[in-house]
PDB file of N, CA and C in Angstrom:
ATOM      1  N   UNK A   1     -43.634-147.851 242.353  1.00  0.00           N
ATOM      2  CA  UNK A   1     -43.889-148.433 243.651  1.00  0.00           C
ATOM      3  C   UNK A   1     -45.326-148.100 244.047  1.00  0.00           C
ATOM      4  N   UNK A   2     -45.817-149.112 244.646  1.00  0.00           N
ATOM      5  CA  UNK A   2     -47.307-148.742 244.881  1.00  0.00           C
ATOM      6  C   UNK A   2     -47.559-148.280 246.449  1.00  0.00           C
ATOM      7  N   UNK A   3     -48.932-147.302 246.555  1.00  0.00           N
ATOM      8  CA  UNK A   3     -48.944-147.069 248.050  1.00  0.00           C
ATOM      9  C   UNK A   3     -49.413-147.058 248.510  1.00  0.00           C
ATOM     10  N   UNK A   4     -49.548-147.855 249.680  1.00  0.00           N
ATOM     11  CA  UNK A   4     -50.466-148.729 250.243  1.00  0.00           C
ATOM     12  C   UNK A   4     -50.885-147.728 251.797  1.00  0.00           C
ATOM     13  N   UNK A   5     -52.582-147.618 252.150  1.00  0.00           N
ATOM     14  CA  UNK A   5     -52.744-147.005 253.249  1.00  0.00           C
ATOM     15  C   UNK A   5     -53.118-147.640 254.409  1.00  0.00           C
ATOM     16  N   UNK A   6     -52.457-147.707 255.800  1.00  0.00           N
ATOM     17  CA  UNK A   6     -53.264-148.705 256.879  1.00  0.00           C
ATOM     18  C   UNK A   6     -54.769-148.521 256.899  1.00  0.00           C
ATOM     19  N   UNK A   7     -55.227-149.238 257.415  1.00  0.00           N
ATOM     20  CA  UNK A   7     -57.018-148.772 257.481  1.00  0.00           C
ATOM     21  C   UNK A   7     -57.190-147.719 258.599  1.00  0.00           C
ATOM     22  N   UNK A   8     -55.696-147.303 259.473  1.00  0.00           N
ATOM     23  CA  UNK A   8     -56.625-146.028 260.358  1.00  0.00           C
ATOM     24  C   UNK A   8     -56.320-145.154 259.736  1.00  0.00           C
ATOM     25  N   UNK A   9     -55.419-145.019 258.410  1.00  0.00           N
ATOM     26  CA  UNK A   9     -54.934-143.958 257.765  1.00  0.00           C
ATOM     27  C   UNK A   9     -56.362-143.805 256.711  1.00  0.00           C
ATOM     28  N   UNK A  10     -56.865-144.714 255.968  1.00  0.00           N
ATOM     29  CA  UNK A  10     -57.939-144.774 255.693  1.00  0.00           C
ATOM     30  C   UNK A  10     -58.983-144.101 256.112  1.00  0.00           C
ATOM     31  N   UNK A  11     -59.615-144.633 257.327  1.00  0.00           N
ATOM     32  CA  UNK A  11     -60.588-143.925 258.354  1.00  0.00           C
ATOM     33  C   UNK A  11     -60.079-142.275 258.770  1.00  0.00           C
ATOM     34  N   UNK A  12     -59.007-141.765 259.008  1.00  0.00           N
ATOM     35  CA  UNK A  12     -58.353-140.787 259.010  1.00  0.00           C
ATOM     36  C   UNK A  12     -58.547-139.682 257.825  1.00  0.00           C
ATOM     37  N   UNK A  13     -58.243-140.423 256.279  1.00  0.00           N
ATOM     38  CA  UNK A  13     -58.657-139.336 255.126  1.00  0.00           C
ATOM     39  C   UNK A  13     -60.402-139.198 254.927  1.00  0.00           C
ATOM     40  N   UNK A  14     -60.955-140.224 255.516  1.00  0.00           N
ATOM     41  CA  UNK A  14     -62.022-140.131 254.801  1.00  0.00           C
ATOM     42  C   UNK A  14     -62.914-139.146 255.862  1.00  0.00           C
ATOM     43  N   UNK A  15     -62.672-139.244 257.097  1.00  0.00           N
ATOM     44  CA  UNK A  15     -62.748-138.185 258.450  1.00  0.00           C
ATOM     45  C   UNK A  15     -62.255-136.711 257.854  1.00  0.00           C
ATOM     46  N   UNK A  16     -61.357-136.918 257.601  1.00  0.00           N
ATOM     47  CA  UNK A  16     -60.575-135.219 256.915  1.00  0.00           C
ATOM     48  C   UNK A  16     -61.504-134.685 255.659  1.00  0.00           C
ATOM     49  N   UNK A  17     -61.353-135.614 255.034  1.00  0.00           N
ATOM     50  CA  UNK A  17     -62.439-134.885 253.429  1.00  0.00           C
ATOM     51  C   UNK A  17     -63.951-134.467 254.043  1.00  0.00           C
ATOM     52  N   UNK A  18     -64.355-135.707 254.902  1.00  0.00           N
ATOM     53  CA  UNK A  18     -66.006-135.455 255.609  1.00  0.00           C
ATOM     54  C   UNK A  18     -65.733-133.333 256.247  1.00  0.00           C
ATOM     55  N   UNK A  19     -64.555-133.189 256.777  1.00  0.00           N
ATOM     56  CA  UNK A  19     -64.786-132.403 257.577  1.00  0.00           C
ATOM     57  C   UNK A  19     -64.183-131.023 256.796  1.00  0.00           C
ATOM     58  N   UNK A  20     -63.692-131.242 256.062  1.00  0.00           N
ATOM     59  CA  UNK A  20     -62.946-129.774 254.712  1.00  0.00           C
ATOM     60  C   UNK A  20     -64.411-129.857 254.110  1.00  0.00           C
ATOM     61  N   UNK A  21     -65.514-130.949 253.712  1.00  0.00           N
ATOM     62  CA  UNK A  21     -66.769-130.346 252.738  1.00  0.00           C
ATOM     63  C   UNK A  21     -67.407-129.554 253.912  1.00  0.00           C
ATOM     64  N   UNK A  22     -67.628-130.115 255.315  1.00  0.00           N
ATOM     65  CA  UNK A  22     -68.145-129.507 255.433  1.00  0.00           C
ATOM     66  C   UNK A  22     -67.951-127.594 256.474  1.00  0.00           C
ATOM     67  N   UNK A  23     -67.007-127.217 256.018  1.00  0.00           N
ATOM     68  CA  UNK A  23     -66.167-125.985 256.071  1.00  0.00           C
ATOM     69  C   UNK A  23     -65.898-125.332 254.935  1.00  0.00           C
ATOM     70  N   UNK A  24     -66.301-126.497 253.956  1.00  0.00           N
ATOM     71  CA  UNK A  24     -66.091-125.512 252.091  1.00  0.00           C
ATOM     72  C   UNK A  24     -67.352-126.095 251.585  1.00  0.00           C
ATOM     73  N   UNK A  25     -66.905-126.012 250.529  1.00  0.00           N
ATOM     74  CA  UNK A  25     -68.187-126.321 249.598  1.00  0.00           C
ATOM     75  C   UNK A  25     -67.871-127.773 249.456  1.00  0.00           C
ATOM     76  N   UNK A  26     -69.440-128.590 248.974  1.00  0.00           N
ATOM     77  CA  UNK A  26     -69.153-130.118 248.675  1.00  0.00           C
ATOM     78  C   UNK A  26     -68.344-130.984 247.454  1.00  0.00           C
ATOM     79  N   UNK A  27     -66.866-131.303 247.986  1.00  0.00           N
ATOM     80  CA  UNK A  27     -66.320-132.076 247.026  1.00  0.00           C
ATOM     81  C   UNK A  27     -64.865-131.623 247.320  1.00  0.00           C
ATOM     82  N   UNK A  28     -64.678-130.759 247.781  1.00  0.00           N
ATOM     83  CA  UNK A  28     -63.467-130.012 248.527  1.00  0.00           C
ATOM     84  C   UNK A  28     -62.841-131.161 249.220  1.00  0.00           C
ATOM     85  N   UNK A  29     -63.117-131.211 249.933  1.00  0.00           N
ATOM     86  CA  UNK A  29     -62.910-132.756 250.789  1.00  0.00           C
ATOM     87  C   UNK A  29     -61.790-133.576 249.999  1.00  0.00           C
ATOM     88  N   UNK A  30     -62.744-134.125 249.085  1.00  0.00           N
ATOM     89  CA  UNK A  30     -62.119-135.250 248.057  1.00  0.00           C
ATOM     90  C   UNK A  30     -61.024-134.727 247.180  1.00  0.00           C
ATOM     91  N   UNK A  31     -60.942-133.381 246.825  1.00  0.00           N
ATOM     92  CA  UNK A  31     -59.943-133.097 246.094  1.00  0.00           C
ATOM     93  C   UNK A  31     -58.480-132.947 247.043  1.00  0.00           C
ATOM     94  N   UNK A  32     -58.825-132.214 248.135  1.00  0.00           N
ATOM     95  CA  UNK A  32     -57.842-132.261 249.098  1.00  0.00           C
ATOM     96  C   UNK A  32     -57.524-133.568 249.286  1.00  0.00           C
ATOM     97  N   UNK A  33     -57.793-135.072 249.667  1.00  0.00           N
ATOM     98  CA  UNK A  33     -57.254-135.667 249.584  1.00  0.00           C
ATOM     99  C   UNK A  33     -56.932-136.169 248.277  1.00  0.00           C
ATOM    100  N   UNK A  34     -57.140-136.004 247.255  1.00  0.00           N
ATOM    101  CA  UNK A  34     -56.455-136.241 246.023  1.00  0.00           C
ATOM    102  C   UNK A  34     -55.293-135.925 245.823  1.00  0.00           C
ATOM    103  N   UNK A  35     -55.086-134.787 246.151  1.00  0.00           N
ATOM    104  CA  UNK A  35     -53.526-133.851 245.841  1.00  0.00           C
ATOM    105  C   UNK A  35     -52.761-134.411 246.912  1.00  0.00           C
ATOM    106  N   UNK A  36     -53.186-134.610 248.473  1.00  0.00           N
ATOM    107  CA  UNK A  36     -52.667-135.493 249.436  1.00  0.00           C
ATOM    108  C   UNK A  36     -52.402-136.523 248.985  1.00  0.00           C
ATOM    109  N   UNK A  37     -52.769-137.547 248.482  1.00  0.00           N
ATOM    110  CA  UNK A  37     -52.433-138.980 247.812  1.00  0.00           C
ATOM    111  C   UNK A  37     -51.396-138.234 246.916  1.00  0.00           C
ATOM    112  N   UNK A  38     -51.554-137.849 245.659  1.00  0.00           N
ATOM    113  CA  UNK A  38     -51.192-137.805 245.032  1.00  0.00           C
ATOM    114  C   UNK A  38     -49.284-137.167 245.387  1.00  0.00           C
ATOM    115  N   UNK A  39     -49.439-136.638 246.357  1.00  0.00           N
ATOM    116  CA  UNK A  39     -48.184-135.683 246.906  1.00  0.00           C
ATOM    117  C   UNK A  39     -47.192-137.306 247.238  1.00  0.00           C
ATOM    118  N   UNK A  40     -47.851-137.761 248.062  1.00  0.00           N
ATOM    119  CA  UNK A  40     -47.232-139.035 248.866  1.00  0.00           C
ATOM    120  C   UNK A  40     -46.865-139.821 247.922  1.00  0.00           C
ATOM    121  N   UNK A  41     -47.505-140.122 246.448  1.00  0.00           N
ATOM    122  CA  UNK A  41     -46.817-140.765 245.831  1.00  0.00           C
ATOM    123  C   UNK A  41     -45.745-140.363 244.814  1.00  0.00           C
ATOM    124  N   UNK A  42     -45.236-139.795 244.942  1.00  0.00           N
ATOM    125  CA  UNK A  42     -44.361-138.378 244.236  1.00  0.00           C
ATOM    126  C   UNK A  42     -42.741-138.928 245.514  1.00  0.00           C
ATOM    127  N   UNK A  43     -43.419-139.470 246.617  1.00  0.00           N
ATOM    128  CA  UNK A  43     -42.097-140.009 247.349  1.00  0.00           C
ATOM    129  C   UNK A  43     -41.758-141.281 247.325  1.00  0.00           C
ATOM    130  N   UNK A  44     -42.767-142.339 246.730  1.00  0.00           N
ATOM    131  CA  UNK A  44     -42.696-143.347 246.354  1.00  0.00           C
ATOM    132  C   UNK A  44     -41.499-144.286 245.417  1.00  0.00           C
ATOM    133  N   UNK A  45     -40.616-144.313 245.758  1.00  0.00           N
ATOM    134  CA  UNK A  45     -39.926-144.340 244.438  1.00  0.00           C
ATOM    135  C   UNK A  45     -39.006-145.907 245.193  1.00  0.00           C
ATOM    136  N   UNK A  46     -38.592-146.298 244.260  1.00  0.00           N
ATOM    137  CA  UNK A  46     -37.480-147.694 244.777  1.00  0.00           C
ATOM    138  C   UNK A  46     -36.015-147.033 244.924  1.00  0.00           C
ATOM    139  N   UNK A  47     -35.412-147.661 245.758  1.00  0.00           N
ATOM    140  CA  UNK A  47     -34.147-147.422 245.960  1.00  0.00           C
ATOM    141  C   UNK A  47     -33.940-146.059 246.270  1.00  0.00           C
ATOM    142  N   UNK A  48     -34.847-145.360 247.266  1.00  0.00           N
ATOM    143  CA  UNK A  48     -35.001-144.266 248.103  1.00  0.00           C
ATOM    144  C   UNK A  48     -34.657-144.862 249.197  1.00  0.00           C
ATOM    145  N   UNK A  49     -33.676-144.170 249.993  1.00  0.00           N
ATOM    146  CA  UNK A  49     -33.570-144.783 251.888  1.00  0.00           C
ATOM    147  C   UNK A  49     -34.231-143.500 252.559  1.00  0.00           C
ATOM    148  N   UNK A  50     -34.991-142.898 253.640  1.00  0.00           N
ATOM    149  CA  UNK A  50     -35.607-142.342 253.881  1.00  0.00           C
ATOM    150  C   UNK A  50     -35.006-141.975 255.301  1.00  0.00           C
ATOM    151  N   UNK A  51     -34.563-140.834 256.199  1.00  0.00           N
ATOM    152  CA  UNK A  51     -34.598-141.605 257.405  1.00  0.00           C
ATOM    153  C   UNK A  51     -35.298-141.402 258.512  1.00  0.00           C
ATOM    154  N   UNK A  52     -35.218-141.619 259.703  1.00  0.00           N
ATOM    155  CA  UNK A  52     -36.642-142.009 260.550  1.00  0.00           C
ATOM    156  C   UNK A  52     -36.597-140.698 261.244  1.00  0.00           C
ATOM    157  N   UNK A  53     -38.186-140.558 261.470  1.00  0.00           N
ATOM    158  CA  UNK A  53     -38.914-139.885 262.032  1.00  0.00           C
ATOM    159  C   UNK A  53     -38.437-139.129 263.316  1.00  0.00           C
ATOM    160  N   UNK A  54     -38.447-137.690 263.185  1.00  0.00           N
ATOM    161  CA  UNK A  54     -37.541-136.881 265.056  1.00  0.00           C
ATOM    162  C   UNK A  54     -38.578-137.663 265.739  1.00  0.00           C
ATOM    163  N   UNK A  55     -40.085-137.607 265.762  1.00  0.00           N
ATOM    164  CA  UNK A  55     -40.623-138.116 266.368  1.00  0.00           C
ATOM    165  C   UNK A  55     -40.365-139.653 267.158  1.00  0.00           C
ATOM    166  N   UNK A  56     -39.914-139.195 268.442  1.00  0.00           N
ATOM    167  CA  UNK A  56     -39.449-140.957 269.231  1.00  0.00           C
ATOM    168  C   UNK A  56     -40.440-141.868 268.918  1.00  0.00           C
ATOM    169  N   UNK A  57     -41.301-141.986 268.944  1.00  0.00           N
ATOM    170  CA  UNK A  57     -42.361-143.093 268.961  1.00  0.00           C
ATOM    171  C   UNK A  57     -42.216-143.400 267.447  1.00  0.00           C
ATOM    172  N   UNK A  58     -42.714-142.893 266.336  1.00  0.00           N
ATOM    173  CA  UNK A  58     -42.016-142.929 264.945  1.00  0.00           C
ATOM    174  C   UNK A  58     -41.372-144.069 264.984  1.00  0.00           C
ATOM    175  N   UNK A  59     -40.408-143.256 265.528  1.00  0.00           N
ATOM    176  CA  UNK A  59     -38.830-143.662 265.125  1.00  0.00           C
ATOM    177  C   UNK A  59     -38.516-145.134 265.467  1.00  0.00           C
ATOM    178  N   UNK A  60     -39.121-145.353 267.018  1.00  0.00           N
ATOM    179  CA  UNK A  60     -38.953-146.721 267.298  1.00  0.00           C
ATOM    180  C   UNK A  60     -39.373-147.756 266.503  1.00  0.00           C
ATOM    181  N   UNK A  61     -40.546-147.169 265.966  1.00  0.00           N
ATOM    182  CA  UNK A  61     -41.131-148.325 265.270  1.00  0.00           C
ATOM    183  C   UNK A  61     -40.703-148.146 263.621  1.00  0.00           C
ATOM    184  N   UNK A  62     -39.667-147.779 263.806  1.00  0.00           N
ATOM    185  CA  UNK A  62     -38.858-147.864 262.420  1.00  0.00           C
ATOM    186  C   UNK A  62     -39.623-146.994 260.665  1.00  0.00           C
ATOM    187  N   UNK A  63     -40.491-145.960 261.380  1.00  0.00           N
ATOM    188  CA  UNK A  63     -41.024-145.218 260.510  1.00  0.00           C
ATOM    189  C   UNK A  63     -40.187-143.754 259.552  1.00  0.00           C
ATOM    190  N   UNK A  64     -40.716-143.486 258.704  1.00  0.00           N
ATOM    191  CA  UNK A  64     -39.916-142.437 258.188  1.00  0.00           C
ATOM    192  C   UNK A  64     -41.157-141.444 258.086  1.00  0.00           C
ATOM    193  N   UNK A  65     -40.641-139.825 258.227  1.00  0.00           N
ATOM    194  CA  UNK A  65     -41.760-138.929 258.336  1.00  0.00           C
ATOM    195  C   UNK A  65     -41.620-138.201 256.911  1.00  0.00           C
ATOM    196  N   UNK A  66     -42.507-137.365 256.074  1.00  0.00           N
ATOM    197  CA  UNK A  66     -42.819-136.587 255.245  1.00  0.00           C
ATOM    198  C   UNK A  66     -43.628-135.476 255.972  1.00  0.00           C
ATOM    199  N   UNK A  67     -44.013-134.292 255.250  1.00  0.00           N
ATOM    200  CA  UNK A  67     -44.951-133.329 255.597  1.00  0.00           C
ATOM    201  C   UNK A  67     -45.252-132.609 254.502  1.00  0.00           C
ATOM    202  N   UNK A  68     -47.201-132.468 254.926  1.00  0.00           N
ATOM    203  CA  UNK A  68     -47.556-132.300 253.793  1.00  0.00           C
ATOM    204  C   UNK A  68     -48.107-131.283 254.601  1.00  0.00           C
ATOM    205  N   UNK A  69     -47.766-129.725 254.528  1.00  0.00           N
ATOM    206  CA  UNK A  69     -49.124-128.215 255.097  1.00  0.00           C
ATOM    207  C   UNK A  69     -49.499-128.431 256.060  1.00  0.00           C
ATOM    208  N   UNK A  70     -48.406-129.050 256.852  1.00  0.00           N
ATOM    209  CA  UNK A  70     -48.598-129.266 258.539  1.00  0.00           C
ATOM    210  C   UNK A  70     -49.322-130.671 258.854  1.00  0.00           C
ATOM    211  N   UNK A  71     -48.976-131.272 258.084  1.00  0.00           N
ATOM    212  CA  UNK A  71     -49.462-132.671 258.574  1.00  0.00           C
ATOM    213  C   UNK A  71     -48.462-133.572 258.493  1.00  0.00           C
ATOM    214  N   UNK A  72     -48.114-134.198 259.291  1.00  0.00           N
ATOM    215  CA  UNK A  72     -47.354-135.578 259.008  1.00  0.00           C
ATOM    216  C   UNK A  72     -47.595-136.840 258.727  1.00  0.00           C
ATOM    217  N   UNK A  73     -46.469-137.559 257.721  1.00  0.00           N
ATOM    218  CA  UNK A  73     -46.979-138.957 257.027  1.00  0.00           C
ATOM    219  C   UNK A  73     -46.089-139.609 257.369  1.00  0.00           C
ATOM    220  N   UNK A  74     -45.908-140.565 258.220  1.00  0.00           N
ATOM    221  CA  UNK A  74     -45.556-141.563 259.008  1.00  0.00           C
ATOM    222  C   UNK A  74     -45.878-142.740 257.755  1.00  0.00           C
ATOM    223  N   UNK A  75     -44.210-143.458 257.079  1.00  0.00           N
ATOM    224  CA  UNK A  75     -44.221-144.269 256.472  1.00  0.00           C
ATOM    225  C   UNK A  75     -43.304-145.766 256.608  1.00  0.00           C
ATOM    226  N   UNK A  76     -43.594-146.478 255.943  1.00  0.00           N
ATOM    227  CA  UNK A  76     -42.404-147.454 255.655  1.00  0.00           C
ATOM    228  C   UNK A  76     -42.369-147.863 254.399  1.00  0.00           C
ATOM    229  N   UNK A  77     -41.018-148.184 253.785  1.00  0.00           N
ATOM    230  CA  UNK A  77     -40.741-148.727 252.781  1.00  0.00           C
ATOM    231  C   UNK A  77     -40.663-150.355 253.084  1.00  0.00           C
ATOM    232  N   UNK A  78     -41.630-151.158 252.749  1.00  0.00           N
ATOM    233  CA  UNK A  78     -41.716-152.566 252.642  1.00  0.00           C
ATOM    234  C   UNK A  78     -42.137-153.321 251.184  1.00  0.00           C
ATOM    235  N   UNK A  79     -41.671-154.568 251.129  1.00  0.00           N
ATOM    236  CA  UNK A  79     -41.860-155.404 250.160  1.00  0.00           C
ATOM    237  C   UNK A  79     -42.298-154.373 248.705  1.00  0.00           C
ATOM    238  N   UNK A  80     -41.061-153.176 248.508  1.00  0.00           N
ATOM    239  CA  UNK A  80     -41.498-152.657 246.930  1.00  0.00           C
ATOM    240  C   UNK A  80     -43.180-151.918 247.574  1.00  0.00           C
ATOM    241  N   UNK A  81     -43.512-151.740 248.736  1.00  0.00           N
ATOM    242  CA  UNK A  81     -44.713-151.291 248.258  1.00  0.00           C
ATOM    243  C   UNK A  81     -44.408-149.985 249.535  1.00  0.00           C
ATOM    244  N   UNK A  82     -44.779-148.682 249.418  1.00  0.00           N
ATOM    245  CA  UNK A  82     -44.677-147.281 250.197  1.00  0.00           C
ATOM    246  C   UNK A  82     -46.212-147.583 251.121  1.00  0.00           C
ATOM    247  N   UNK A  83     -45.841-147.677 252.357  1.00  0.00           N
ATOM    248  CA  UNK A  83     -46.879-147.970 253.237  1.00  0.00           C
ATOM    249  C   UNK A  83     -47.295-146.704 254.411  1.00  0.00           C
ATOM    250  N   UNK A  84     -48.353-146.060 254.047  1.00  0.00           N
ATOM    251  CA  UNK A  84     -48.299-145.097 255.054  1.00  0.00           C
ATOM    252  C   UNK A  84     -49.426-145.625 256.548  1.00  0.00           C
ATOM    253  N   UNK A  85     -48.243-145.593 257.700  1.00  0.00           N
ATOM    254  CA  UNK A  85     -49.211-146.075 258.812  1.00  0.00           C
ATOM    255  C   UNK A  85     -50.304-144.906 259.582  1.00  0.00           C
ATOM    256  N   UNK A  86     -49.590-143.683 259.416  1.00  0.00           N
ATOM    257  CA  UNK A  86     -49.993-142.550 260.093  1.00  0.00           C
ATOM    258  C   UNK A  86     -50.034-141.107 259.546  1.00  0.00           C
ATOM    259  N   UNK A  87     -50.961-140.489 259.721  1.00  0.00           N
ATOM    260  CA  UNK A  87     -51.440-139.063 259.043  1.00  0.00           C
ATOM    261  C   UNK A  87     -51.516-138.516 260.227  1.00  0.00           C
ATOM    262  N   UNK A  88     -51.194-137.404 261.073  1.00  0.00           N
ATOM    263  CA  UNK A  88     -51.102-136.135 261.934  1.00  0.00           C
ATOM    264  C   UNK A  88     -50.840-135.129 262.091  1.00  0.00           C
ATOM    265  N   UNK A  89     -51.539-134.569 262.333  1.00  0.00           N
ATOM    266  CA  UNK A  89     -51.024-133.069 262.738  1.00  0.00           C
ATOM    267  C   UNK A  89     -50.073-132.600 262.952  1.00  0.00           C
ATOM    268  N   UNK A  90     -49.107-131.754 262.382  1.00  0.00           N
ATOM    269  CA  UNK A  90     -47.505-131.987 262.680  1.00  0.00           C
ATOM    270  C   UNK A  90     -48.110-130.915 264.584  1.00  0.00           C
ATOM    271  N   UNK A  91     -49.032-130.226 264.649  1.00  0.00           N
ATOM    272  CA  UNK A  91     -48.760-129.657 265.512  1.00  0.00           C
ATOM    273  C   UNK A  91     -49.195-130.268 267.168  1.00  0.00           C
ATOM    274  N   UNK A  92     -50.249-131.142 267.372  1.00  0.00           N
ATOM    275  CA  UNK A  92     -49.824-132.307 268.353  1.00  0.00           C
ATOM    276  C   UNK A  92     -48.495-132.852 268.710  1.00  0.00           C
ATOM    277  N   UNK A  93     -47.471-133.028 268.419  1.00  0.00           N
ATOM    278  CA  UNK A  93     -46.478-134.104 267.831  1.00  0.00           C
ATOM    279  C   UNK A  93     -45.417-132.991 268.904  1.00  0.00           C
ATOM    280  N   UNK A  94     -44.632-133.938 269.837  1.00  0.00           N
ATOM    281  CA  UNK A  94     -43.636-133.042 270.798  1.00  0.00           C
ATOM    282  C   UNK A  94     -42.373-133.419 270.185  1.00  0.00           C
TER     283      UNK A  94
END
């Protein structure tokens, strides 16, 4: 199954890697989101039912949550393809 990222989830990793290089050394960034991608697609799978998010807002909009080291991945399973709409902080989140 392939996995597809919204563009604020997009703008979101590429914000996160900008801000781990510059708190580590340069390239840190990019590997952290590597292992991040790479984690999310490890849940990817067909004929997985998932179920929705404690988070109310989530939930309404028919999302399923993961967590990755205190972050949350706000997904949907559509058309065969693992769609992540949202990356957050699990610790914002009421």
């Amino acid at each position: 199954m392939k996995v597809v990222f919204s563009q604020e989830v997009k703008i979101t990793l590429f914000e996160l890697s900008d801000f781990i290089d510059n708190i580590n050394t340069e390239g840190a960034g990019n590997r952290w989101v590597a292992r991040l991608t790479d984690w999310i697609g490890t849940y990817a799978k067909s004929n997985v039912k998932y179920v929705l998010c404690r988070n109310e807002a989530f939930a309404e909009d028919g999302l399923s949550c993961i967590t990755f080291n205190g972050w949350v991945i706000a997904f949907k399973i559509e058309n065969d393809e693992f769609v992540v709409y949202q990356i957050v902080r699990g610790s914002i989140l009421i």
